[in-house]
PDB file of N, CA and C in Angstrom:
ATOM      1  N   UNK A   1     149.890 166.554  54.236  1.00  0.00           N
ATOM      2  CA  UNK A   1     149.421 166.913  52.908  1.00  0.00           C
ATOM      3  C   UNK A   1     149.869 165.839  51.905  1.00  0.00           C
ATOM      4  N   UNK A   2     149.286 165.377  51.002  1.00  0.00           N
ATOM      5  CA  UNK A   2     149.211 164.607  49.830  1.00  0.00           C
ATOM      6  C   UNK A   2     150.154 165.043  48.821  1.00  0.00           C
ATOM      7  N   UNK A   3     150.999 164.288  48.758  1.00  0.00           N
ATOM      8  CA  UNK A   3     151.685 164.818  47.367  1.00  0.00           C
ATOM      9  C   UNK A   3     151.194 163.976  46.029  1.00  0.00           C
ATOM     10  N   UNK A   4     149.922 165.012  45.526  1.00  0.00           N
ATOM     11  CA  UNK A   4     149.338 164.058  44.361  1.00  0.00           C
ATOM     12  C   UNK A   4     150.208 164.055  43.193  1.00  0.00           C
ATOM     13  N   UNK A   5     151.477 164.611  42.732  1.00  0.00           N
ATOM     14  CA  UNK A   5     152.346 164.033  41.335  1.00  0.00           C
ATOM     15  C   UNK A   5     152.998 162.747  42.129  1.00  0.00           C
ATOM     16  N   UNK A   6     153.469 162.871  43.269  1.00  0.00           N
ATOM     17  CA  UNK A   6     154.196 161.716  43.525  1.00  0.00           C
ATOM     18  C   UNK A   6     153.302 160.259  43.483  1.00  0.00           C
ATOM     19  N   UNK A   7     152.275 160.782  43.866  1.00  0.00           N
ATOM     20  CA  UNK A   7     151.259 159.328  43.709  1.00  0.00           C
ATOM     21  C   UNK A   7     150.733 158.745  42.393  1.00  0.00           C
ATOM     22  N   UNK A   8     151.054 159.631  41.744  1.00  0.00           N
ATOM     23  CA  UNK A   8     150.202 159.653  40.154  1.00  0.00           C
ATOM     24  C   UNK A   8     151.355 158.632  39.893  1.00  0.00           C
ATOM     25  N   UNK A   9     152.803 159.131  39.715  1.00  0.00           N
ATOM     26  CA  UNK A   9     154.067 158.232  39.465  1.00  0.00           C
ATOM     27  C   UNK A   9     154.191 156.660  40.185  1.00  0.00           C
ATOM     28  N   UNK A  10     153.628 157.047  41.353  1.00  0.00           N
ATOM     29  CA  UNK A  10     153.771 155.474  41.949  1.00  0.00           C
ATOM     30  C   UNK A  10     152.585 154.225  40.960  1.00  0.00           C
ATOM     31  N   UNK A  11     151.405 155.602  41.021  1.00  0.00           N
ATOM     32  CA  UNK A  11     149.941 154.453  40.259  1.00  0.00           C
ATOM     33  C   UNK A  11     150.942 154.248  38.678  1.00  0.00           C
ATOM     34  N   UNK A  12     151.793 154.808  38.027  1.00  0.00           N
ATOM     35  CA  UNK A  12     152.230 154.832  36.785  1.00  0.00           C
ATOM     36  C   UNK A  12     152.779 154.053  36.711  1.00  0.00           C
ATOM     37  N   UNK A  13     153.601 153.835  37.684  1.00  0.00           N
ATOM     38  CA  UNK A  13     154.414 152.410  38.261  1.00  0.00           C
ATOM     39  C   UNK A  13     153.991 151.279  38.284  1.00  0.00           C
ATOM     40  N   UNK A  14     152.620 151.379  38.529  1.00  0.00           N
ATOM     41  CA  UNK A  14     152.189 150.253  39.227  1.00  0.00           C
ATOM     42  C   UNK A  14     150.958 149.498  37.690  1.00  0.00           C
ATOM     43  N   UNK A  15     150.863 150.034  36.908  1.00  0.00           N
ATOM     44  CA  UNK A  15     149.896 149.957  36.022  1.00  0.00           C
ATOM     45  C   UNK A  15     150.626 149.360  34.535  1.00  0.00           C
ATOM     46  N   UNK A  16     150.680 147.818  34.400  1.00  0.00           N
ATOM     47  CA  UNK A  16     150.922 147.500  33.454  1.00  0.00           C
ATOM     48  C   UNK A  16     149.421 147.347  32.931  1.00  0.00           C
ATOM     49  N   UNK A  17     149.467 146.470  31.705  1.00  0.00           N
ATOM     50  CA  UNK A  17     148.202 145.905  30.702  1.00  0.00           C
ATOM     51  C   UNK A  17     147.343 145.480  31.654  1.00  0.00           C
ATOM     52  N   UNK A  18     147.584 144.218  32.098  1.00  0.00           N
ATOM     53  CA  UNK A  18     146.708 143.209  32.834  1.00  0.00           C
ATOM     54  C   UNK A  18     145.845 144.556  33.939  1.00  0.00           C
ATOM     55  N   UNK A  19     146.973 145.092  34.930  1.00  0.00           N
ATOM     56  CA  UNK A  19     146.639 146.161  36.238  1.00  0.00           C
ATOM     57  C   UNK A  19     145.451 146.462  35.283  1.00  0.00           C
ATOM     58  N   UNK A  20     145.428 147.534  34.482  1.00  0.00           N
ATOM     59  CA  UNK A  20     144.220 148.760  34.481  1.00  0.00           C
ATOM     60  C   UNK A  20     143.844 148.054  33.670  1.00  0.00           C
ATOM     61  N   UNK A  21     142.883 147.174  32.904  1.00  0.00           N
ATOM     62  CA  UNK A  21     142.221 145.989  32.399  1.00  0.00           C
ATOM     63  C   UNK A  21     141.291 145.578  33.516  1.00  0.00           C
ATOM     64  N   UNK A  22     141.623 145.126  34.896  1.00  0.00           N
ATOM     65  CA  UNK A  22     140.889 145.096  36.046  1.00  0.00           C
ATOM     66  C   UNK A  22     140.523 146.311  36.789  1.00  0.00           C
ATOM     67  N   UNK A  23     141.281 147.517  36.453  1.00  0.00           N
ATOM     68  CA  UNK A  23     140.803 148.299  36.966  1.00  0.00           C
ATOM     69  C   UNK A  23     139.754 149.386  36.276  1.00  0.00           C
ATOM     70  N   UNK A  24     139.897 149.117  35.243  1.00  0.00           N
ATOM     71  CA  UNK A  24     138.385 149.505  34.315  1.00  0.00           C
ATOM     72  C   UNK A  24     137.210 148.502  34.512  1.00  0.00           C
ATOM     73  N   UNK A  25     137.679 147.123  34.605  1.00  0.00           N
ATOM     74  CA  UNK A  25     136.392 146.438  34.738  1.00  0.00           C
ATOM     75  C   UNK A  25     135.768 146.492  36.371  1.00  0.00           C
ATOM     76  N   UNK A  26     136.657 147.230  37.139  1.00  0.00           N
ATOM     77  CA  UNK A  26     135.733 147.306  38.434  1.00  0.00           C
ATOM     78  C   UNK A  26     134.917 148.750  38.192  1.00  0.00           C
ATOM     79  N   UNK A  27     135.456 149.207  37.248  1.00  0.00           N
ATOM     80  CA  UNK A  27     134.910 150.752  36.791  1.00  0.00           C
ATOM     81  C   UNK A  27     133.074 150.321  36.407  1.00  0.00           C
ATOM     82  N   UNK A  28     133.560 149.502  35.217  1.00  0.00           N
ATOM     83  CA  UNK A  28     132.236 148.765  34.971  1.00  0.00           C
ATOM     84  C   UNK A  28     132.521 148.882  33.349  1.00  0.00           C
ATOM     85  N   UNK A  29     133.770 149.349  33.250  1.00  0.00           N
ATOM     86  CA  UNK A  29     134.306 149.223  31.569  1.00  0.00           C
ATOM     87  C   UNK A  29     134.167 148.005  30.935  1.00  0.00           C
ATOM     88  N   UNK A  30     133.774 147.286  30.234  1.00  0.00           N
ATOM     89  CA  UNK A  30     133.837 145.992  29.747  1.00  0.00           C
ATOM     90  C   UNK A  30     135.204 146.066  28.872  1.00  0.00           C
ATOM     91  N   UNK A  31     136.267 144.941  28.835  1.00  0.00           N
ATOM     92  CA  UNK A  31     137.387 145.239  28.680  1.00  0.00           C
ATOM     93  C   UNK A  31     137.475 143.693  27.798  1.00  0.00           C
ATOM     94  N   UNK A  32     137.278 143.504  26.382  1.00  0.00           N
ATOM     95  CA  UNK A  32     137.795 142.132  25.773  1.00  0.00           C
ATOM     96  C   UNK A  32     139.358 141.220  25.817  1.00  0.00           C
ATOM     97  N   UNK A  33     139.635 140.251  26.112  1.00  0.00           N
ATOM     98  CA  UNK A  33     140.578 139.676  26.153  1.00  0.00           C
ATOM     99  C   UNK A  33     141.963 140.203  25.246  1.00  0.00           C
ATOM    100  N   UNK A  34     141.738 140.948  23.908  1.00  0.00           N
ATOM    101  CA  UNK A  34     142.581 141.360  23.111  1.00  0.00           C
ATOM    102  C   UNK A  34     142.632 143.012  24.128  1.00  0.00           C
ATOM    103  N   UNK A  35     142.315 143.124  24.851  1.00  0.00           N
ATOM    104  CA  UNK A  35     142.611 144.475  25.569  1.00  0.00           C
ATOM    105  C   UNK A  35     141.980 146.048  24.688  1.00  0.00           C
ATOM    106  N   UNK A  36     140.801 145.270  24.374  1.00  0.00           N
ATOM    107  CA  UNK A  36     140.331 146.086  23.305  1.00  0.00           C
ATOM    108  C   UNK A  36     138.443 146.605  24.540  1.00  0.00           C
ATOM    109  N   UNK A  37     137.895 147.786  24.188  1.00  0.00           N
ATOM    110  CA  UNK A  37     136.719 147.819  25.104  1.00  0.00           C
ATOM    111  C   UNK A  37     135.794 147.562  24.216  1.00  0.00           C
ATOM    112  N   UNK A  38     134.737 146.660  25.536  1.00  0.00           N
ATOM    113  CA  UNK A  38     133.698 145.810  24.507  1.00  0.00           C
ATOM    114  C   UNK A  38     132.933 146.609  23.748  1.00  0.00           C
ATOM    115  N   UNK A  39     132.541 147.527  24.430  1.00  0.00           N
ATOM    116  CA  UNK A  39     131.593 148.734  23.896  1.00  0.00           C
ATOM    117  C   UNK A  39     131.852 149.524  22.540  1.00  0.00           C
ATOM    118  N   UNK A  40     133.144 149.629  22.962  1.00  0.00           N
ATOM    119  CA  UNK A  40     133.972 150.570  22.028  1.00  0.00           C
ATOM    120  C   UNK A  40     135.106 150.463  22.019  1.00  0.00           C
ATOM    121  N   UNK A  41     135.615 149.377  20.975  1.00  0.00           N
ATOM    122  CA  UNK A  41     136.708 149.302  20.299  1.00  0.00           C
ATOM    123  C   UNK A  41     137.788 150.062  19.180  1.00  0.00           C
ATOM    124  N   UNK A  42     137.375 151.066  19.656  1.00  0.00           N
ATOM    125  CA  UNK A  42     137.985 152.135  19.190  1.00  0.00           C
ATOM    126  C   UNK A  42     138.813 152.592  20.278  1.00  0.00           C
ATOM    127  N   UNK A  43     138.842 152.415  21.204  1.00  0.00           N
ATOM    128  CA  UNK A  43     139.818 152.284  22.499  1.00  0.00           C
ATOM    129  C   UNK A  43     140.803 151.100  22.999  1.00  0.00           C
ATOM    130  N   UNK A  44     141.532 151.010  23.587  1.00  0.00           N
ATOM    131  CA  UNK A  44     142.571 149.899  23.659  1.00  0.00           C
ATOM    132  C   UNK A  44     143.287 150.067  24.848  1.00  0.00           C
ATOM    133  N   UNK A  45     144.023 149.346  25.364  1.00  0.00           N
ATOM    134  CA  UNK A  45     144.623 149.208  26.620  1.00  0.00           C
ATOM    135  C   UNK A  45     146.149 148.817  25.875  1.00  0.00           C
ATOM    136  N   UNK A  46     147.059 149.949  25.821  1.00  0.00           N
ATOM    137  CA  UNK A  46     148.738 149.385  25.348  1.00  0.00           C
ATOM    138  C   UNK A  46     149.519 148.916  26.282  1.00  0.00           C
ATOM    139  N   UNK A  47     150.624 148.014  25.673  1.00  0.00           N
ATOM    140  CA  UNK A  47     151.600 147.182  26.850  1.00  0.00           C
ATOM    141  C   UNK A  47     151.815 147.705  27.557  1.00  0.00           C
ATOM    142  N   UNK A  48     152.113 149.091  28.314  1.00  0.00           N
ATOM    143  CA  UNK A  48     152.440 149.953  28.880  1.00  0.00           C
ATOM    144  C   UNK A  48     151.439 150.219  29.681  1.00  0.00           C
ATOM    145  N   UNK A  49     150.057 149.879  29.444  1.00  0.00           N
ATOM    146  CA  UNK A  49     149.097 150.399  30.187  1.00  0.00           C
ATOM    147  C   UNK A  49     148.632 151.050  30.211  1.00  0.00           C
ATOM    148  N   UNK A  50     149.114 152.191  29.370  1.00  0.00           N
ATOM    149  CA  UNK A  50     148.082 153.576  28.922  1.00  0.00           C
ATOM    150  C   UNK A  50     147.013 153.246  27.965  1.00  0.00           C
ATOM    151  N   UNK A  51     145.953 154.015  27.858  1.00  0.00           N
ATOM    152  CA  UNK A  51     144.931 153.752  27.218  1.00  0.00           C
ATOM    153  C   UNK A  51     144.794 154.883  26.202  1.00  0.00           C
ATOM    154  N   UNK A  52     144.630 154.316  24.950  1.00  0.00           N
ATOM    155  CA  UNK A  52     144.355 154.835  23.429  1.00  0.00           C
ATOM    156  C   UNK A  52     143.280 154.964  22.905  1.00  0.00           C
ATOM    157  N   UNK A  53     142.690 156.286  22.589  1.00  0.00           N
ATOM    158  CA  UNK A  53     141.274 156.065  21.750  1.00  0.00           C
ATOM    159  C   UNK A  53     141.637 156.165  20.351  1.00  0.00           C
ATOM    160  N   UNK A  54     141.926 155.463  19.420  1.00  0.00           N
ATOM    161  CA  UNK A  54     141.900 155.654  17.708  1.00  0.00           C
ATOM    162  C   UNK A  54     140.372 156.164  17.002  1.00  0.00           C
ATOM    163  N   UNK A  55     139.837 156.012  17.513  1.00  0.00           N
ATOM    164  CA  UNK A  55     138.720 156.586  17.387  1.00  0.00           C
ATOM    165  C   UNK A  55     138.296 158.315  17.548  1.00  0.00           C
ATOM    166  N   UNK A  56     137.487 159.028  17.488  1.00  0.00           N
ATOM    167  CA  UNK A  56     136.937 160.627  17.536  1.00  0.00           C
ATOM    168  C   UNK A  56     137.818 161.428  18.306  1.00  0.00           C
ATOM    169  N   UNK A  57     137.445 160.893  20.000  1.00  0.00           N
ATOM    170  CA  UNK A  57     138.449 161.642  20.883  1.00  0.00           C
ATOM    171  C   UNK A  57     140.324 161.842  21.007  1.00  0.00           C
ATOM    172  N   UNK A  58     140.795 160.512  20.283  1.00  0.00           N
ATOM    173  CA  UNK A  58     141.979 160.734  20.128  1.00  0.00           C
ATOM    174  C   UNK A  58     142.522 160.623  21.929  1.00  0.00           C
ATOM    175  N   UNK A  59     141.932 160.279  22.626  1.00  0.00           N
ATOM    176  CA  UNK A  59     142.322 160.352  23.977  1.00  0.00           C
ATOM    177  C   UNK A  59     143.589 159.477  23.760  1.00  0.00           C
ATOM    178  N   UNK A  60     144.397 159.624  24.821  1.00  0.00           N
ATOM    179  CA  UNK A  60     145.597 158.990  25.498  1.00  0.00           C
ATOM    180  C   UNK A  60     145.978 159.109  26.401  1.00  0.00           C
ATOM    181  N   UNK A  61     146.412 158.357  27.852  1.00  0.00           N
ATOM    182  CA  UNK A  61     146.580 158.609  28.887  1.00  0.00           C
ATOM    183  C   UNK A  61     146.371 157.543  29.884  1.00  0.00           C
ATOM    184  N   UNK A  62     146.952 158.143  31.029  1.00  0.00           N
ATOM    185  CA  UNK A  62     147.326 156.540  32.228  1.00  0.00           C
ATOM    186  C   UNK A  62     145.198 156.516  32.863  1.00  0.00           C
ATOM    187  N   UNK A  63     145.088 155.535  33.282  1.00  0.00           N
ATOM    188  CA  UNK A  63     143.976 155.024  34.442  1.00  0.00           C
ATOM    189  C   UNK A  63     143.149 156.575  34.924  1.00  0.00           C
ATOM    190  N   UNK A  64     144.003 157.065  35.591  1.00  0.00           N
ATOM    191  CA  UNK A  64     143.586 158.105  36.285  1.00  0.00           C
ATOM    192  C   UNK A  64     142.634 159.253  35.169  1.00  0.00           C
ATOM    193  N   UNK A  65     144.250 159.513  33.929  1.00  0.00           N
ATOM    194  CA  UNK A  65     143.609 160.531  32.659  1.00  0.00           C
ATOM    195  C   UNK A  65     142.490 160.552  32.664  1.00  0.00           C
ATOM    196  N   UNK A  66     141.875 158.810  32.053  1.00  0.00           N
ATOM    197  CA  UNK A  66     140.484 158.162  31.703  1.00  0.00           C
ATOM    198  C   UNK A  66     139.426 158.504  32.120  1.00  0.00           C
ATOM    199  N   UNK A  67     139.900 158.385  33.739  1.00  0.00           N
ATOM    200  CA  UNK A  67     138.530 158.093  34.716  1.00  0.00           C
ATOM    201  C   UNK A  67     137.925 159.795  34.798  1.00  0.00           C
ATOM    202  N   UNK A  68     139.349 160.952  34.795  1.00  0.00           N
ATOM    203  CA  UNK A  68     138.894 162.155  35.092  1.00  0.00           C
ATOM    204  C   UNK A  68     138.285 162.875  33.621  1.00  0.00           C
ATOM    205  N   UNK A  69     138.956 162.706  32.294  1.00  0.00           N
ATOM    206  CA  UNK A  69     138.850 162.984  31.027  1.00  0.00           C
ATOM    207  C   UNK A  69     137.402 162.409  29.959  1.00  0.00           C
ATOM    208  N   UNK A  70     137.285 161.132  30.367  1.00  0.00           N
ATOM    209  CA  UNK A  70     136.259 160.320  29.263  1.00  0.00           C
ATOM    210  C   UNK A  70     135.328 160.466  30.588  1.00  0.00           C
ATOM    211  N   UNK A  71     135.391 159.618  31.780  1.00  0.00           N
ATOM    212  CA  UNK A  71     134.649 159.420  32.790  1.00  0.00           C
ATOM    213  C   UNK A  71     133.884 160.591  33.684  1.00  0.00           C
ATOM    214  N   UNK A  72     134.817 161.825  33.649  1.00  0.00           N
ATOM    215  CA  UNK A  72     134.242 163.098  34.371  1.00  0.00           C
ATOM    216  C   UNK A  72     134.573 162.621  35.793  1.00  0.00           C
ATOM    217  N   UNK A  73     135.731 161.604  36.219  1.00  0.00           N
ATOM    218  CA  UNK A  73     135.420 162.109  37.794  1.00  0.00           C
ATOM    219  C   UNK A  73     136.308 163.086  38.227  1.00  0.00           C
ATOM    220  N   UNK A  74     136.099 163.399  39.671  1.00  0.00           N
ATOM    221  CA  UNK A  74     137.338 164.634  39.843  1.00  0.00           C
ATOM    222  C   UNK A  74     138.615 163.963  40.327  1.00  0.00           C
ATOM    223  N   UNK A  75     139.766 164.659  39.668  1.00  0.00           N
ATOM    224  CA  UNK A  75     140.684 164.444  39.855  1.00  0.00           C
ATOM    225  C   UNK A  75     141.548 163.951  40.911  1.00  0.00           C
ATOM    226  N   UNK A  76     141.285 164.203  42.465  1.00  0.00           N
ATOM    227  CA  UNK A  76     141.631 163.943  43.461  1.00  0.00           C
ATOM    228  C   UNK A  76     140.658 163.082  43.794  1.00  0.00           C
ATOM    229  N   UNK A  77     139.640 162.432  43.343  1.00  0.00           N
ATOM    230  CA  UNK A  77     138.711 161.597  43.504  1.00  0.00           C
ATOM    231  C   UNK A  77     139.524 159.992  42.989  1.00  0.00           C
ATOM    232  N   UNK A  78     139.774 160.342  41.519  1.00  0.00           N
ATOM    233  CA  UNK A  78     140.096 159.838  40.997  1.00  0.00           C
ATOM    234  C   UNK A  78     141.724 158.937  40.852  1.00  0.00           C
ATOM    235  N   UNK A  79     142.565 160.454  41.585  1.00  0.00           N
ATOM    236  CA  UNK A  79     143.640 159.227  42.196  1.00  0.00           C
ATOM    237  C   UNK A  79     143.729 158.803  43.361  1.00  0.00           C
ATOM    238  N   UNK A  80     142.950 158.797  44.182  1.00  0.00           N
ATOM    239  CA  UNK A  80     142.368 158.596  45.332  1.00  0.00           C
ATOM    240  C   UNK A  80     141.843 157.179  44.885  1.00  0.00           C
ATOM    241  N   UNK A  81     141.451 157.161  44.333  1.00  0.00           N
ATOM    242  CA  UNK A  81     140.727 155.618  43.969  1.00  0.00           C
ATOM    243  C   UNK A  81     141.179 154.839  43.672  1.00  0.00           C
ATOM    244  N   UNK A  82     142.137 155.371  42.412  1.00  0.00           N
ATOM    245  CA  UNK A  82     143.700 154.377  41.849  1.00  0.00           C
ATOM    246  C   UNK A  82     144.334 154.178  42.694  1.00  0.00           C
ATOM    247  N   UNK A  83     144.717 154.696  43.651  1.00  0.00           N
ATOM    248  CA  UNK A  83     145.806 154.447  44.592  1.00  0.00           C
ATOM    249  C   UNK A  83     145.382 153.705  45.641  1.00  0.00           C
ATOM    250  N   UNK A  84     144.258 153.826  46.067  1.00  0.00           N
ATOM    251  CA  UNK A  84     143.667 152.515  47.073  1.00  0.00           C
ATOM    252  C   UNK A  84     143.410 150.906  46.613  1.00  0.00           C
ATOM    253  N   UNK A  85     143.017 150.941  45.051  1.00  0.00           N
ATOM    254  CA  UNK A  85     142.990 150.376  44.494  1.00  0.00           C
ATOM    255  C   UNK A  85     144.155 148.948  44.395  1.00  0.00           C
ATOM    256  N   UNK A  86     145.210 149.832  44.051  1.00  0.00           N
ATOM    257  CA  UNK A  86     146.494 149.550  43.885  1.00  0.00           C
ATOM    258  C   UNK A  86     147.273 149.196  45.225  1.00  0.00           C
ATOM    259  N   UNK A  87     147.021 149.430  46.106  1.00  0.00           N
ATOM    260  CA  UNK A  87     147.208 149.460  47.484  1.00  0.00           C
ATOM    261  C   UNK A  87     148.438 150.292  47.723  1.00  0.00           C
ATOM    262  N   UNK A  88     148.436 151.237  47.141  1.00  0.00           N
ATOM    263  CA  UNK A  88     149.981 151.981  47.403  1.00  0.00           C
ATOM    264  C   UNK A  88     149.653 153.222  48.254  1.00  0.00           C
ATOM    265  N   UNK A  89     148.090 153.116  48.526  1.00  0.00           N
ATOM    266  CA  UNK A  89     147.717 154.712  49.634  1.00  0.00           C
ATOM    267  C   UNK A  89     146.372 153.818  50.468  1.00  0.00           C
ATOM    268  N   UNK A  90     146.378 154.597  51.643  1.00  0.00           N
ATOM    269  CA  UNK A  90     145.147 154.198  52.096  1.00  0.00           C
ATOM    270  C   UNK A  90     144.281 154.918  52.768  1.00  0.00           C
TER     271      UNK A  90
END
């Protein structure tokens, strides 16, 4: 069995700026050099790696949050993906 908090912590680990910057743009996120999204810059990528919406939604949250929260995927989909990604599951 999967222990999905423990994996969430390892992807948390593993996810500075640069990390989830590439891992939105394999999403198909367009992601500008200032770590800002091309689309919508009202979102941001912080040193830490969590992602900020200043904008409507007010979102905040790691890679995974994003993909399940703004993106709609499912949750075990979703760290399932980060974590292969990342190569810390396979």
């Amino acid at each position: 069995m999967i222990d999905f908090k423990a994996l969430r912590g390892t992807i948390k680990e593993k996810c500075d700026r640069d990390t989830v910057k590439e891992l939105l743009e394999c999403l198909g996120v367009a992601v500008r050099n200032d770590y800002r999204f091309k689309d919508n810059d009202s979102f941001s990528i912080n040193k830490d790696g969590t992602i900020k919406d200043f904008g409507s939604t007010d979102f905040s949250g790691d890679i995974v949050s994003f993909m399940i929260d703004v993106l709609g995927t499912a949750p075990r989909d979703a760290t399932e993906w980060t974590a292969k990604s990342l190569g810390v599951w396979e």
